[in-house]
Protein backbone atom coordinates (compact mmCIF):
# COMPACT_ATOMS: atom_id res chain seq x y z
CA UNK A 1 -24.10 169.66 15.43
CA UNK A 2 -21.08 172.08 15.21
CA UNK A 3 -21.58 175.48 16.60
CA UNK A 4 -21.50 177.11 13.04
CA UNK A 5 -23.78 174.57 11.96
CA UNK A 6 -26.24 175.43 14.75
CA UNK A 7 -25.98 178.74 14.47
CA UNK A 8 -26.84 179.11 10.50
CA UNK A 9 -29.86 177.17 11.44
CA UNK A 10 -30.61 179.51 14.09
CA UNK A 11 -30.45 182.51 11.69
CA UNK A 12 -32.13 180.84 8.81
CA UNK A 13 -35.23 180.28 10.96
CA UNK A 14 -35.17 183.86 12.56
CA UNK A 15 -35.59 184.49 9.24
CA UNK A 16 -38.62 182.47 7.71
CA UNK A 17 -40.50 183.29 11.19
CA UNK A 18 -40.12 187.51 10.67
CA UNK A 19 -40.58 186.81 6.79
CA UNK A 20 -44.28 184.59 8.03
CA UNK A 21 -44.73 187.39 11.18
CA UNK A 22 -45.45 190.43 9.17
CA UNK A 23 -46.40 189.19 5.69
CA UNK A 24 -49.85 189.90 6.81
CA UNK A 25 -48.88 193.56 7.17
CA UNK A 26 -47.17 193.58 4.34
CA UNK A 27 -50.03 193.08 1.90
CA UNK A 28 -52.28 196.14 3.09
CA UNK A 29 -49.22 198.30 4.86
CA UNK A 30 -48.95 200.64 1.47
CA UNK A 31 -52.43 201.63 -0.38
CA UNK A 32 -49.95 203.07 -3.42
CA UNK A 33 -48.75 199.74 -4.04
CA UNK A 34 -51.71 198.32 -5.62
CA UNK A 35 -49.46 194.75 -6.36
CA UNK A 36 -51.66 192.64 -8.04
CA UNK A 37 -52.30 195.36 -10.55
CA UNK A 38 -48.15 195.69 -11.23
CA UNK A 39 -48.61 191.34 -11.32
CA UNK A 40 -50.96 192.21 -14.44
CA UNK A 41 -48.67 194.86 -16.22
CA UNK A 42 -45.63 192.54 -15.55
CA UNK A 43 -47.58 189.19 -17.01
CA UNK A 44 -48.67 191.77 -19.86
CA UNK A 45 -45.43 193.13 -20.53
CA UNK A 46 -44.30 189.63 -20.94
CA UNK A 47 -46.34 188.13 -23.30
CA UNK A 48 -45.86 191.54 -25.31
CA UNK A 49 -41.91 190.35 -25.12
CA UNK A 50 -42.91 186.87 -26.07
CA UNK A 51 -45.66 187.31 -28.73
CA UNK A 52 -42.69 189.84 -30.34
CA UNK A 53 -40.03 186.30 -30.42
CA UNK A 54 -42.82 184.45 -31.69
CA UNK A 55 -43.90 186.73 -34.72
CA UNK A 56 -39.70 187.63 -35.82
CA UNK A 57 -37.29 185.07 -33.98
CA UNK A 58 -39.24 181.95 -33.81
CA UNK A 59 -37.52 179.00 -33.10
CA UNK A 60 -33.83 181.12 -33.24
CA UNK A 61 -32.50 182.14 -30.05
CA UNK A 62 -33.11 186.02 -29.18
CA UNK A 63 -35.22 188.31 -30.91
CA UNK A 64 -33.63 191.44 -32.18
CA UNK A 65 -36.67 194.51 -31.66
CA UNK A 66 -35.60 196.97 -33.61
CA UNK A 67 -34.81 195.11 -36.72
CA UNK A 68 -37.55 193.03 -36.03
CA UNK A 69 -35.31 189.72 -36.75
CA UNK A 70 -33.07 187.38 -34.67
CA UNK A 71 -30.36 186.20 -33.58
CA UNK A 72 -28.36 183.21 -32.76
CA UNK A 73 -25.25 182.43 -30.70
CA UNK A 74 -23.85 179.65 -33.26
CA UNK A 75 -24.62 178.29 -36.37
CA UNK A 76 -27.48 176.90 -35.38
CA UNK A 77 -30.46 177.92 -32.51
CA UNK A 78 -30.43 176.42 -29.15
CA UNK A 79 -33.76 177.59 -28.64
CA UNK A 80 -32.50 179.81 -26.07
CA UNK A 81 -35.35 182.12 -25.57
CA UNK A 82 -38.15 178.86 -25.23
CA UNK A 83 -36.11 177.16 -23.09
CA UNK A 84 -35.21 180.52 -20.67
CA UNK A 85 -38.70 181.46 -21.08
CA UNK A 86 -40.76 178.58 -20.03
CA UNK A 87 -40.52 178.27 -16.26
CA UNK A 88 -41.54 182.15 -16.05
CA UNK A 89 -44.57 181.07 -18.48
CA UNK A 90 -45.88 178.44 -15.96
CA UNK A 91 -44.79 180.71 -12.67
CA UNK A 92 -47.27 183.52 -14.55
CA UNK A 93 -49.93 180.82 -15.19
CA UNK A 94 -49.74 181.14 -18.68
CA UNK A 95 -50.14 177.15 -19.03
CA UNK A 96 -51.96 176.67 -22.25
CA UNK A 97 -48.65 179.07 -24.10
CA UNK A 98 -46.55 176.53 -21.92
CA UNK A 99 -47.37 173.58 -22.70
CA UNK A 100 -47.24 174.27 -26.30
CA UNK A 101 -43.84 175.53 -26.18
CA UNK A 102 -43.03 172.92 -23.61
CA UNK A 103 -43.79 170.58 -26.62
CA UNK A 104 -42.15 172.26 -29.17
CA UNK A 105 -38.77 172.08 -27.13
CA UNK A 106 -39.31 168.65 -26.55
CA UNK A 107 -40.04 167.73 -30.12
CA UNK A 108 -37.56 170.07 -32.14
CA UNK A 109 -34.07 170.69 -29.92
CA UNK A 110 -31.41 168.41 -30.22
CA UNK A 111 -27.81 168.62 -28.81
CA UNK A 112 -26.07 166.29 -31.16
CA UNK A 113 -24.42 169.45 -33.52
CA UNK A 114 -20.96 170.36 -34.52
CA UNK A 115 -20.82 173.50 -32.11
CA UNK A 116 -18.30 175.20 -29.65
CA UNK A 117 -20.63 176.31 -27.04
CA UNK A 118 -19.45 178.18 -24.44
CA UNK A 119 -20.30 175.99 -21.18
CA UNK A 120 -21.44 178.57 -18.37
CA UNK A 121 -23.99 180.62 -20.69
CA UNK A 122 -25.47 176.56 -21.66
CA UNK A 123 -25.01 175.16 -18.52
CA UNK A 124 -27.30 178.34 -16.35
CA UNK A 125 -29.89 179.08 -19.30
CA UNK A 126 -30.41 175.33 -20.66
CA UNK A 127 -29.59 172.73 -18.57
CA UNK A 128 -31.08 175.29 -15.74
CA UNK A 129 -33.91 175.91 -17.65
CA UNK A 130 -35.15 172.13 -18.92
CA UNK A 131 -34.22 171.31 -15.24
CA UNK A 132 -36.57 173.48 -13.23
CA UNK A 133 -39.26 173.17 -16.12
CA UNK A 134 -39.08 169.43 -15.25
CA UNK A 135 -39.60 170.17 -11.91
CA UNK A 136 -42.69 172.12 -12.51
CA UNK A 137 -44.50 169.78 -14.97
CA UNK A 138 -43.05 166.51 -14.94
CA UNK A 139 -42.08 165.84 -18.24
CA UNK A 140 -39.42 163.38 -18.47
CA UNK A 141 -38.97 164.38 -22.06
CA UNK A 142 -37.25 167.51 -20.55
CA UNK A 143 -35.37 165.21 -17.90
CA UNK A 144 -33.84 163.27 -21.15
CA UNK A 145 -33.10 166.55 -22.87
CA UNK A 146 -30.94 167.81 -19.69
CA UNK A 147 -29.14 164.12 -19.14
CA UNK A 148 -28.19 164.45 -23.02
CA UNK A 149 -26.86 168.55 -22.90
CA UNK A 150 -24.48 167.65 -19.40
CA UNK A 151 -23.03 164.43 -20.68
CA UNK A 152 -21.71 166.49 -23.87
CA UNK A 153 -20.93 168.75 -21.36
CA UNK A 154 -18.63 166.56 -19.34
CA UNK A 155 -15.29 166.77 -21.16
CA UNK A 156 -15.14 170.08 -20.58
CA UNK A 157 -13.96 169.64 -17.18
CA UNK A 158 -11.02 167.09 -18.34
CA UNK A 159 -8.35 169.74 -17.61
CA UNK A 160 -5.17 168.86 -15.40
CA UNK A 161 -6.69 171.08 -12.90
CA UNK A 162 -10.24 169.50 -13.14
CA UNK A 163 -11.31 173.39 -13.60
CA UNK A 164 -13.56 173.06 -16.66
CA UNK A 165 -12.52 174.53 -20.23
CA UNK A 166 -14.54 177.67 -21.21
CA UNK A 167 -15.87 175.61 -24.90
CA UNK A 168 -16.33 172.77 -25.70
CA UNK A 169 -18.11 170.97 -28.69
CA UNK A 170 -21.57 169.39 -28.39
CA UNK A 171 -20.70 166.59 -30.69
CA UNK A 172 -16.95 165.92 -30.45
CA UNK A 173 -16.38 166.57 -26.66
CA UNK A 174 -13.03 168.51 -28.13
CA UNK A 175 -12.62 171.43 -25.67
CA UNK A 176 -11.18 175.00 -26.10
CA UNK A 177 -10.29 178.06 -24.58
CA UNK A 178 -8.01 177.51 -21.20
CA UNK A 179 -7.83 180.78 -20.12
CA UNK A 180 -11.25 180.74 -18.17
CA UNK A 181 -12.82 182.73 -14.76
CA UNK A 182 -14.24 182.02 -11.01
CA UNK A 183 -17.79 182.57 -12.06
CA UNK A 184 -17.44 180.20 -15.38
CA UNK A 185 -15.44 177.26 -13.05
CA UNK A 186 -17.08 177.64 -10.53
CA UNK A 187 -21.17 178.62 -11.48
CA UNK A 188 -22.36 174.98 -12.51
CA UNK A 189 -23.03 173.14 -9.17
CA UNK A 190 -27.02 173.83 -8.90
CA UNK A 191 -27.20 172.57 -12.31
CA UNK A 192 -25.13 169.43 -12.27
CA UNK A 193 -25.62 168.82 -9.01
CA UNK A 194 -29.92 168.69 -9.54
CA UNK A 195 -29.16 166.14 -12.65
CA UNK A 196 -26.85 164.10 -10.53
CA UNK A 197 -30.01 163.93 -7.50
CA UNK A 198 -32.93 163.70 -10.31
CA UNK A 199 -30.99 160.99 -12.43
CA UNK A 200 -29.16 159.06 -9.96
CA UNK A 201 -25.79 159.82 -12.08
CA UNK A 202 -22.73 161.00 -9.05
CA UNK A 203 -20.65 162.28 -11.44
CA UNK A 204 -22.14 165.37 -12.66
CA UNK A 205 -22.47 166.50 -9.06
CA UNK A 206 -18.95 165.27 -8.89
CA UNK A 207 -17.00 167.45 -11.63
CA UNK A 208 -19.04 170.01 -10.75
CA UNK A 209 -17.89 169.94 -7.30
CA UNK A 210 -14.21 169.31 -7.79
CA UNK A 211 -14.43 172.43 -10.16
CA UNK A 212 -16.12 174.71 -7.67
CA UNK A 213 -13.59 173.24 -4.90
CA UNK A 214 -10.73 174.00 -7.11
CA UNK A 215 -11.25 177.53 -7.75
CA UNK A 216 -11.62 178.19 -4.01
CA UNK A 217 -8.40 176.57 -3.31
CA UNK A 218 -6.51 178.75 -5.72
CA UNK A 219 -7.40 181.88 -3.68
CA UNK A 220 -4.57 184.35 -2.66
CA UNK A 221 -2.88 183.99 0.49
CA UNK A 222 -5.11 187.14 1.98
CA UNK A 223 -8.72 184.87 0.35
CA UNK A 224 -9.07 186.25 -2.56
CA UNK A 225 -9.79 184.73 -6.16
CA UNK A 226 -8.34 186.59 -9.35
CA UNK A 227 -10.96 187.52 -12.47
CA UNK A 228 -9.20 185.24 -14.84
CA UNK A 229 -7.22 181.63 -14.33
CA UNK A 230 -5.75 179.29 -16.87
CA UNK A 231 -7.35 175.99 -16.28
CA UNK A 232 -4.13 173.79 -17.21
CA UNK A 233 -1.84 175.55 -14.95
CA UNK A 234 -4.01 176.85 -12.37
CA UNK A 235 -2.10 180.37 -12.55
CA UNK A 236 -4.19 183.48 -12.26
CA UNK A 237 -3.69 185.66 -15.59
CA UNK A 238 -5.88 188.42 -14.17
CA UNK A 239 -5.77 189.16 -10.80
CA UNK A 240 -8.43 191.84 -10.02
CA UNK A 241 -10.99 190.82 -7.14
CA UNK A 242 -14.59 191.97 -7.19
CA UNK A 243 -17.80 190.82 -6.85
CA UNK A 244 -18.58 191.52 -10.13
CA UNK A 245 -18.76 190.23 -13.83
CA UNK A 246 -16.18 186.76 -13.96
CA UNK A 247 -16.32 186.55 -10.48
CA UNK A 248 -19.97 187.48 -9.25
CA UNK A 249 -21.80 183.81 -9.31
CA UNK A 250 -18.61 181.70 -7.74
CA UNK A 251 -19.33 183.60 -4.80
CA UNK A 252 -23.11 183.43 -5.12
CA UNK A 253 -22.99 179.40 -5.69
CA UNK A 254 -20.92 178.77 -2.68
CA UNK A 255 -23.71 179.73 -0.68
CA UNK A 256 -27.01 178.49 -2.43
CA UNK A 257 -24.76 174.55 -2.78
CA UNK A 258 -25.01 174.98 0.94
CA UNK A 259 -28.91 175.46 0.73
CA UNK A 260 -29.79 173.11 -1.83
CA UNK A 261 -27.39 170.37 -1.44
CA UNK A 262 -26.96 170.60 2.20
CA UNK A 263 -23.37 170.34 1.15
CA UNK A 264 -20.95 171.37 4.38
CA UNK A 265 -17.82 171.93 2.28
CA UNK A 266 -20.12 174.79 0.56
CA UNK A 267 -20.75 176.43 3.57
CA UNK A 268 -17.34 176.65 4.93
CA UNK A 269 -15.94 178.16 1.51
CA UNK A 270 -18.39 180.92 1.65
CA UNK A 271 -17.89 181.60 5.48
CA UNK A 272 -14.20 181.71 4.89
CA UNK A 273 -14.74 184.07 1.89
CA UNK A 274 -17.04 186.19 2.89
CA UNK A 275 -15.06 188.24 5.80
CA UNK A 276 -12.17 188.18 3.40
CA UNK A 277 -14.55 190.24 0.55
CA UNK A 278 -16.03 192.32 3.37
CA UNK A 279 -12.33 193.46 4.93
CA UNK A 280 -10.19 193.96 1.30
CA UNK A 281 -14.04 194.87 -1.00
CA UNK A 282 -16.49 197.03 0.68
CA UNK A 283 -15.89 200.78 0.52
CA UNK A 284 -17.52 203.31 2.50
CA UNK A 285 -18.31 206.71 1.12
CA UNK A 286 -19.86 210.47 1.19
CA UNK A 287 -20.94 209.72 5.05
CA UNK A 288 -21.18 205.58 5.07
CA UNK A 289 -22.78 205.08 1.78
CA UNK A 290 -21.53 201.00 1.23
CA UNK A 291 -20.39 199.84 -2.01
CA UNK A 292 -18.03 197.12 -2.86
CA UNK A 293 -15.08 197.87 -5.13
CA UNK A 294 -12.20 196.02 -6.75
CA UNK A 295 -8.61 194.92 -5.25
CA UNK A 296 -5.57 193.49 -6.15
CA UNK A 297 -6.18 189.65 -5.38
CA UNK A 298 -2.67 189.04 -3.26
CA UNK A 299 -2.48 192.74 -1.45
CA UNK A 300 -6.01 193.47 -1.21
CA UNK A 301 -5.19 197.33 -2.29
CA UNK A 302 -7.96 199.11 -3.88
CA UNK A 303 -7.37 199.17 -7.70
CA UNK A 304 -10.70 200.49 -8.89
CA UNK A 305 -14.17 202.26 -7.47
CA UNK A 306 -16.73 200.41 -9.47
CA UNK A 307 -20.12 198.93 -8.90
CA UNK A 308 -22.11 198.24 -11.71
CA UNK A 309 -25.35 196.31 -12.98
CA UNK A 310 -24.32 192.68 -12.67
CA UNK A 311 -23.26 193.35 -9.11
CA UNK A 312 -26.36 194.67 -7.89
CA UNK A 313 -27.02 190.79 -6.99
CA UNK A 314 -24.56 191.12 -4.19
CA UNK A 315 -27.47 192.46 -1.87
CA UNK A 316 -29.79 189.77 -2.63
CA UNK A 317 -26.88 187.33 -1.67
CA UNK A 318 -25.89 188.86 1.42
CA UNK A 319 -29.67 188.99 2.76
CA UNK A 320 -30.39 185.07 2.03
CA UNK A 321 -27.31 184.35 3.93
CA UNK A 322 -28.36 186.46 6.53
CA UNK A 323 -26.88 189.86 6.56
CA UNK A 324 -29.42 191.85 6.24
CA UNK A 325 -28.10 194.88 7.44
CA UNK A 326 -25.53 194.77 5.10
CA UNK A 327 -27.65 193.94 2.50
CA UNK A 328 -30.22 196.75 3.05
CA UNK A 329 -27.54 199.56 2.70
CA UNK A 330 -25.68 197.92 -0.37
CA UNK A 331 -29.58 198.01 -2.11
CA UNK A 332 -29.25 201.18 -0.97
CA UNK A 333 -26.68 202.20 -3.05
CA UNK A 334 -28.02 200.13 -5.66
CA UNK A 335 -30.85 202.10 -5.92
CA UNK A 336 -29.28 205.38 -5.98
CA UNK A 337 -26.94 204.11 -9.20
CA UNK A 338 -30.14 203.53 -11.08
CA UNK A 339 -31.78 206.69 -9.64
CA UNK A 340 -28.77 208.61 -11.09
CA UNK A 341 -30.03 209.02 -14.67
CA UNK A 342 -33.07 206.86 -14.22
CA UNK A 343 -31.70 203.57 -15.41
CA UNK A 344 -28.90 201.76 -13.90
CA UNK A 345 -25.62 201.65 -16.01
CA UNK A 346 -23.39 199.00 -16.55
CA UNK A 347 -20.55 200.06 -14.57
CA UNK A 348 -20.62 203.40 -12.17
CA UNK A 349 -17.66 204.86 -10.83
CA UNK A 350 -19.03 205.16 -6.84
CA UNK A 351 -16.95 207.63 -5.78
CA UNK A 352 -17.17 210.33 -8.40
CA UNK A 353 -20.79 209.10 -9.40
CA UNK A 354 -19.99 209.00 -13.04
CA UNK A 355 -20.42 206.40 -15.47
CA UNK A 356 -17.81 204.46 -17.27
CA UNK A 357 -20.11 201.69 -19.37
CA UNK A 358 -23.55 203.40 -20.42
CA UNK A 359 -24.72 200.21 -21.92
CA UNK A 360 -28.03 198.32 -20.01
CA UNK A 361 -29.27 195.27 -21.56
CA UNK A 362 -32.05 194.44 -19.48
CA UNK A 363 -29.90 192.84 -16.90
CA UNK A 364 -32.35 191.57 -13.69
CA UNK A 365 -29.68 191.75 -10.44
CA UNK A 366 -31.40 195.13 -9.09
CA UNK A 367 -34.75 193.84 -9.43
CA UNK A 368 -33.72 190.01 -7.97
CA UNK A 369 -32.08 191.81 -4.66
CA UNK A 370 -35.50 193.94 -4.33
CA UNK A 371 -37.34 190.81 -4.82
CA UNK A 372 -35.18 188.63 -2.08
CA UNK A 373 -35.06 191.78 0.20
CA UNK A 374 -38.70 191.86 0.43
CA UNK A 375 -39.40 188.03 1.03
CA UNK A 376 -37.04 188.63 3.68
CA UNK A 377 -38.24 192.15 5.06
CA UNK A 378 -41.78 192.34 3.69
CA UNK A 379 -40.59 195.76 3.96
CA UNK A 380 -43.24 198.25 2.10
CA UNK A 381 -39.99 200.24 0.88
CA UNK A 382 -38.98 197.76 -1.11
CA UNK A 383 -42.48 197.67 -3.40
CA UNK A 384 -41.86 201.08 -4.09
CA UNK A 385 -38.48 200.65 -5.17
CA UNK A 386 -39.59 197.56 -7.48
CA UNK A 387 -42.47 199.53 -9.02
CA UNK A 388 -40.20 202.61 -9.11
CA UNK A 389 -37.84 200.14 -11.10
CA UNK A 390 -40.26 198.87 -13.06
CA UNK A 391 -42.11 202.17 -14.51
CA UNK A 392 -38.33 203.19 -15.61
CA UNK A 393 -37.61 199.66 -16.75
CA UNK A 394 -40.89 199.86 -19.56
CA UNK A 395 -40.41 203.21 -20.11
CA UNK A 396 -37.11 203.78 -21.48
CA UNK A 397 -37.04 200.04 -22.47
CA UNK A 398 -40.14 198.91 -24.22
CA UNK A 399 -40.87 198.66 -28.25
CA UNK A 400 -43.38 197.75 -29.94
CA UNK A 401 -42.40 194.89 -30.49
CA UNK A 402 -40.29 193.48 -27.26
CA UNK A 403 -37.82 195.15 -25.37
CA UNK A 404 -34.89 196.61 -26.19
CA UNK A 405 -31.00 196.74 -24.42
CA UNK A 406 -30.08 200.60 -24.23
CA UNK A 407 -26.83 201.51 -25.79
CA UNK A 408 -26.65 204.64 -23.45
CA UNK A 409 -28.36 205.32 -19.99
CA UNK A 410 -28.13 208.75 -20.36
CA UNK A 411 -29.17 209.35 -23.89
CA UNK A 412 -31.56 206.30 -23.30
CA UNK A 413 -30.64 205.27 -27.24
CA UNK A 414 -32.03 202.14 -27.60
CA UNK A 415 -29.23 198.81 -29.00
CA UNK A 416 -31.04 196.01 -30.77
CA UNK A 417 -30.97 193.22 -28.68
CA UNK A 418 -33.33 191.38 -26.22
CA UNK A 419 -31.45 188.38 -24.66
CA UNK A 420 -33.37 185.75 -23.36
CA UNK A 421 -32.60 186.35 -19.72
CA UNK A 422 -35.07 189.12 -19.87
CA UNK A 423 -37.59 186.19 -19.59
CA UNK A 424 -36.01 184.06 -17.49
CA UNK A 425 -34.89 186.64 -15.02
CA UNK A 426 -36.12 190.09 -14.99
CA UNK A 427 -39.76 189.83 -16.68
CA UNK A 428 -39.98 186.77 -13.31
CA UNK A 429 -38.30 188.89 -10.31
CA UNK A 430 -40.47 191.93 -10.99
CA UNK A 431 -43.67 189.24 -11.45
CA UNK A 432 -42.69 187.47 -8.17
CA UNK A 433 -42.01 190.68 -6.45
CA UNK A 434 -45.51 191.97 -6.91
CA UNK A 435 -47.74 188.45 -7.43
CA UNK A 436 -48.79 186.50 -4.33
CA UNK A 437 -46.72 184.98 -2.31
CA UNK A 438 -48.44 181.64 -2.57
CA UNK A 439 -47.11 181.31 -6.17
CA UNK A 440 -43.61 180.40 -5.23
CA UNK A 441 -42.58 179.59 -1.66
CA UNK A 442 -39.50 181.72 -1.45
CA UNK A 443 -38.36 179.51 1.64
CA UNK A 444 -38.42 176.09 -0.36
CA UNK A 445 -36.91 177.11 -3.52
CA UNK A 446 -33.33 177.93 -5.08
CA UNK A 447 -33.07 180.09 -8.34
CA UNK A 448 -29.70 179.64 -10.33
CA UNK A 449 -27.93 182.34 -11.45
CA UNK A 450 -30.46 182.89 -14.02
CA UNK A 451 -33.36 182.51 -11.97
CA UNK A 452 -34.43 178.77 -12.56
CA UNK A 453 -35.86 177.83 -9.41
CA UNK A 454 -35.00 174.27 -7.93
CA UNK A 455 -36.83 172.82 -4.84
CA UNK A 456 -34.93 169.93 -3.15
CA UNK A 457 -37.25 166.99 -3.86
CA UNK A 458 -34.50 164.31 -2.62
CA UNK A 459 -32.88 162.90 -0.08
CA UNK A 460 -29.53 162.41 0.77
C-alpha cells in the first residue's frame, strides 16, 4: 500500500467512526428539529408531486403544473419522471405505488425508436435510474431494460478521440453534435461502469473509462479543463474553468469512480485536480467568505465571480473526499446565496451579491451538500439549514398540483415546469436528510449525479 493509498483510507475511516461517534447525539441534540415530522411533510410533499404526474402527464415525461399538461423531451416519452422517480418511491417506503410503476416501466418502455437523445441527460436519469431500482428490488426486467438503453448508447463514444458524441440515435447508432463538455464526456462512469460489474459486459466500463481518462488528459498545462471540447479534434472551443454547469460532475465522478470502483487511476485524477481548482478557483471575500469562481483554463486568471445553483454540490464533494473544513465554509456561502432573497438563484455574482440568472427550477445541489454534510458532521446546524431550505423550498415552490420551477427568485413568479429530477434528487436529499439513518447507509452507498444510489455488490 502506497502512502496516498494509506492515507485516504486513514481519512475515510476517521470519518465513518466521528459520523457512528455522535450520531447518538445527533438525534436528540436539537428539540426544534422534530425530523421525523419534516420525513412526513417531505414523503407528503412527494406523493402530492407524483399524484399531480399521474392525474396530467401520465406516461409522458415531466408534468407541466401550471398548465396542468406535459411534456416530453422528443417525439416520444422516455418515461422520464417513472423511471427518476422510482428509487425515491421505495427509499420513502411507498412500495405498493412502486411496484406498480415498477411494472408499468417494465411492461410499456422500449428503447428501439428513431430518436436523437442527448446521452448525459439518458445515461444519469435512465440507465441510473433502472440501475439502482434493480439494485433495490431485484427485477431483472429492469437489468434487461438498462443492458438494452447502454448498448444503443455505445456508438456514441466512436469518436477519434474516444470522447463520446453529445447525440446519438436510439435506433440507428448515427451520432451528432461534436462540440461536447467535461461533465457530458466525462459523467457516465457510475453508470456504465455498474452495467459492466452487474452484467459481466467490460466494455461499457471500458468506453466509459477511456472517455473520462481522455478529458483529464486534455487539461491545460496549469490542470485545468475548458467548458467546451470538440470530440474529433480534442481542441477546447471554450475555455472557461469552473466548477460549475459543463464542468461540475467530471470533477464530481473522478472521485466517487474511486469509491465505487476502487479504481486507482480515479483517484489520482482527482488528487491531481483538486489542488489545481483550489489554487486558480476558490476566491476569498468580505473577510474570508470562500466561494469558487471561474478562470481562464491555460492562465488561471479570474474571468468571472460566479457561484450559482448547480455548484452548490461542490461542498458535498469536498466533504466525502474529506475536506471538511473546506466544505463547511463553501455551504456556508451556499447558504447565504439562498438566504439572499429566500431562494437560491441560478447564478449569483459573489462579490457584488447580485444576481445575474433569477431562474430556479427545483435544482437539489444545496439540499444534497446539507444532506452529505450532516452524515458526515451529524452537526445539528445543518437540520436547521435543511428545514430552513425546505419551508422556503414548498413555499415559494408548491402548486396545487406539483411543483413549479420559478422564473424569478426575487419576484418568486412561478415558470411551468417540474423536471423529473425533483423526484429523483431533491424530493430524496431533503427525505434522507431528515428520515432515519437506518434507511440508507450513507457509508455503503454511491448516488450518481442524479442521486441514484449504487452499493458495490461485486468483486473485483
Amino acid at each position: 500500500m502506497n502512502r496516498k493509498t494509506g492515507r485516504l483510507i486513514f481519512t475515510t475511516m476517521c470519518m465513518v467512526i466521528l459520523s457512528a461517534a455522535v450520531s447518538a447525539f445527533a438525534q436528540t441534540s436539537d428539540p426544534k428539529i422534530d425530523r421525523k415530522k419534516l420525513a412526513n411533510e417531505v414523503k407528503a410533499e412527494f406523493q402530492h408531486a407524483w399524484n399531480g404526474y399521474k392525474k396530467y402527464a401520465w406516461g409522458n415525461d415531466d408534468l407541466k403544473p401550471l398548465s396542468r399538461s406535459y411534456h416530453n423531451w422528443y417525439a416520444e416519452p422516455l418515461l422520464m419522471t417513472p423511471v427518476d422517480a422510482l428509487d425515491t418511491m421505495y427509499l420513502m417506503g411507498l412500495k405498493k405505488e412502486a411496484d406498480k410503476t415498477r411494472k408499468y416501466i417494465t411492461k410499456t418502455l422500449k428503447f428501439d425508436k428513431d430518436l436523437d437523445v442527448q446521452k448525459f441527460e439518458i445515461v444519469i436519469r435512465l440507465l441510473g435510474g433502472l440501475l439502482s431500482s434493480y439494485q433495490i428490488t431485484g427485477d431483472k426486467e429492469l437489468l434487461k431494460l438498462a443492458d438494452d438503453l447502454g448498448a444503443r448508447l455505445l456508438p456514441a463514444f466512436d469518436s477519434p478521440t474516444g470522447l463520446p458524441y453529445k447525440h446519438v440515435n436510439l435506433r440507428t447508432g448515427k451520432v451528432s453534435t461534436p462540440i461536447s463538455n467535461p461533465a457530458e464526456t466525462g459523467t457516465l462512469l457510475i453508470e456504465f461502469g455498474t452495467l459492466s460489474k452487474l452484467t459481466g459486459k467490460p466494455v461499457y466500463y471500458e468506453k466509459a473509462k477511456r472517455a473520462l481518462v481522455e478529458t483529464f488528459n486534455r487539461r491545460s498545462k496549469i490542470g485545468l479543463v475548458g467548458t467546451r471540447i470538440n470530440v474529433e479534434t480534442g481542441e477546447w472551443t471554450n475555455k472557461g474553468s469552473h466548477v460549475s454547469a459543463e464542468i461540475d460532475s467530471y470533477y464530481e465522478y473522478l472521485w466517487k469512480c474511486w469509491r465505487l470502483f476502487r479504481d486507482e487511476e480515479c483517484r489520482q485524477m482527482w488528487e491531481e485536480s483538486i489542488p489545481v481548482i483550489h489554487k486558480y478557483l476558490a476566491d476569498e471575500v468580505r473577510d474570508g467568505e470562500l466561494w469558487y469562481g471561474h478562470a481562464d483554463m491555460d492562465t488561471g486568471e479570474r474571468t468571472r465571480t460566479t457561484w450559482g445553483a448547480l455548484d452548490a454540490f461542490f461542498p458535498g464533494l469536498l466533504a466525502i473526499s474529506g475536506d471538511l473544513e473546506r466544505a463547511q465554509r463553501l455551504q456556508d456561502s451556499s447558504f447565504k446565496m439562498w438566504n439572499l432573497h429566500g431562494i437560491e438563484p441560478e447564478v449569483l455574482d459573489y462579490a457584488k451579491m447580485e444576481v445575474t440568472r433569477p431562474g430556479y427550477p427545483l435544482r437539489p445541489e444545496i439540499i444534497e451538500s446539507t444532506y452529505i454534510l450532516y452524515q458526515l458532521t451529524k452537526d445539528p446546524k445543518y437540520l436547521a439549514m435543511g428545514k430552513k431550505i425546505w419551508e422556503d423550498f414548498k413555499e415559494h415552490c408548491r402548486t396545487d398540483v406539483g411543483y413549479a420551477h420559478l422564473k424569478d427568485v426575487i419576484t418568486k413568479e412561478k415558470n411551468d415546469g417540474m423536471q423529473s429530477f425533483v423526484m429523483a434528487e431533491t424530493f430524496k436529499y431533503f427525505y434522507l436528510l431528515f428520515a432515519d439513518d437506518k434507511i440508507l447507509d450513507f457509508n455503503k452507498v454511491t448516488f450518481n449525479t442524479e442521486a441514484h444510489p449504487v452499493h458495490r455488490t461485486w468483486k473485483d
